[in-house]
Protein backbone atom coordinates (compact mmCIF):
# COMPACT_ATOMS: atom_id res chain seq x y z
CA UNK A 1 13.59 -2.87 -11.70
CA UNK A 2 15.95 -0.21 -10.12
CA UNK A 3 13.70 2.65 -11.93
CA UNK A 4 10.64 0.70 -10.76
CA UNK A 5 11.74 0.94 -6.99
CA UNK A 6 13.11 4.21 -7.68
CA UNK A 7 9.83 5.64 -8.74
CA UNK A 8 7.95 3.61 -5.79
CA UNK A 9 10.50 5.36 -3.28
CA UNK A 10 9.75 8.78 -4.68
CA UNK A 11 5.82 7.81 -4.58
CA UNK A 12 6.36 6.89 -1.09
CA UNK A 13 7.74 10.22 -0.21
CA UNK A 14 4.94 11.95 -2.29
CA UNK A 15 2.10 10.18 -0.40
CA UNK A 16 3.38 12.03 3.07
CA UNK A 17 2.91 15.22 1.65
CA UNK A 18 -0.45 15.05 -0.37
CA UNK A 19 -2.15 18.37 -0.31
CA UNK A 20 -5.02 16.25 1.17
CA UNK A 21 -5.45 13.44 2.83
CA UNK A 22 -7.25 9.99 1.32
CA UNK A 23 -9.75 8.76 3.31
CA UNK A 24 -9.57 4.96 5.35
CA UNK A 25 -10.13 2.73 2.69
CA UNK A 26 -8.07 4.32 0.00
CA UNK A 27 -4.85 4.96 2.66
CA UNK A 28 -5.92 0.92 3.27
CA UNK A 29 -4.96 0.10 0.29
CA UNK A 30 -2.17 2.02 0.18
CA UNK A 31 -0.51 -0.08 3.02
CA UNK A 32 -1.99 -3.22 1.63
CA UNK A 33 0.50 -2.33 -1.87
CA UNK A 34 3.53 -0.77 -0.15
CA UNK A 35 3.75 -3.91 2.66
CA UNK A 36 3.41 -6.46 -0.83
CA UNK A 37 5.78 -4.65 -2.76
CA UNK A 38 8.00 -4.51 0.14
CA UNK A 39 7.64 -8.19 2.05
CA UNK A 40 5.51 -10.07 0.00
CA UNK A 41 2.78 -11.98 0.47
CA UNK A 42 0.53 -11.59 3.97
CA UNK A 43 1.99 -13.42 6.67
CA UNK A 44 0.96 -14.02 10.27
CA UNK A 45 -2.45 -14.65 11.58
CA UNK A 46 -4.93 -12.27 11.16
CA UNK A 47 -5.55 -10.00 14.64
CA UNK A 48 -8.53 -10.69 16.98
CA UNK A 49 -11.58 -8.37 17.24
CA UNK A 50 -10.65 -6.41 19.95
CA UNK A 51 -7.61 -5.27 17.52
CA UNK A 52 -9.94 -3.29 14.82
CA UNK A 53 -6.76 -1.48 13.36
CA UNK A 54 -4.14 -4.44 13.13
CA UNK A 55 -7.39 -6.80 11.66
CA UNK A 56 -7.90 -3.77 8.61
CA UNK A 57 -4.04 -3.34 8.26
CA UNK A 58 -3.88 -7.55 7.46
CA UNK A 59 -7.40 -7.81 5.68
CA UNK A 60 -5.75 -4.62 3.29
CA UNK A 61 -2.47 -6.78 3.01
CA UNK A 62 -4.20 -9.94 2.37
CA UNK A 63 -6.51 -8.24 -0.36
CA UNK A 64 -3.31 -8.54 -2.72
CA UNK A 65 -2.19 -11.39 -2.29
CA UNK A 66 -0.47 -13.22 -4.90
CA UNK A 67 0.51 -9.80 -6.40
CA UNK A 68 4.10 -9.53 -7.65
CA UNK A 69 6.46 -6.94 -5.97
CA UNK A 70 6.44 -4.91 -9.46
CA UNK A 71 3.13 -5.20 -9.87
CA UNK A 72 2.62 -3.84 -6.35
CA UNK A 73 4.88 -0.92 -6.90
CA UNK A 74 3.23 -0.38 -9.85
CA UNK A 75 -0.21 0.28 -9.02
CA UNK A 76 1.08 2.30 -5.48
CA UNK A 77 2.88 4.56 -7.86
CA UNK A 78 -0.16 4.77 -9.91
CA UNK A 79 -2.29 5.26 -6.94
CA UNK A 80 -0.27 8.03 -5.30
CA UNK A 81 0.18 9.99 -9.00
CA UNK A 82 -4.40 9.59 -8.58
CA UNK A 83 -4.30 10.95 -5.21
CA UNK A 84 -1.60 14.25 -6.53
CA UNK A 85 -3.88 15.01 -9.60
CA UNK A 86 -6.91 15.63 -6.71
């Protein structure tokens, strides 16, 4: 596991300096992996309307659900290495 969350650490770093940056849905799911491999499982109610940002940012979480934390660090790593060969 330590090389696991090494190599999600070093992804994380990686995805701040991408020579371009993802668009909405694919930086989406980016948070949606790095907040389950980090805390879990989606917790909290989801935001109102009025709070379009904080309602994606939970619906993104929420989409993985029920995903372990290596299997979340797993396909962020995977991800960001997609996003580097672009």
């Amino acid at each position: 596991m330590s090389d696991l969350k090494t190599r999600f650490d070093t992804a994380a770093a990686e995805a701040m300096n991408l020579s371009e940056a993802p668009g909405n849905e694919v930086k989406l799911r980016m948070y949606g992996l790095f907040k389950q491999a980090g805390a879990g499982d989606v917790t909290g109610s989801r935001p109102g309307l009025t709070n379009i940002v904080g309602r994606a940012k939970y619906d993104a979480w929420a989409a993985v659900k029920g995903v372990s934390t290596e299997d979340a660090m797993q396909q962020y790593i995977d991800l960001v290495e997609s996003l580097k060969s672009l």
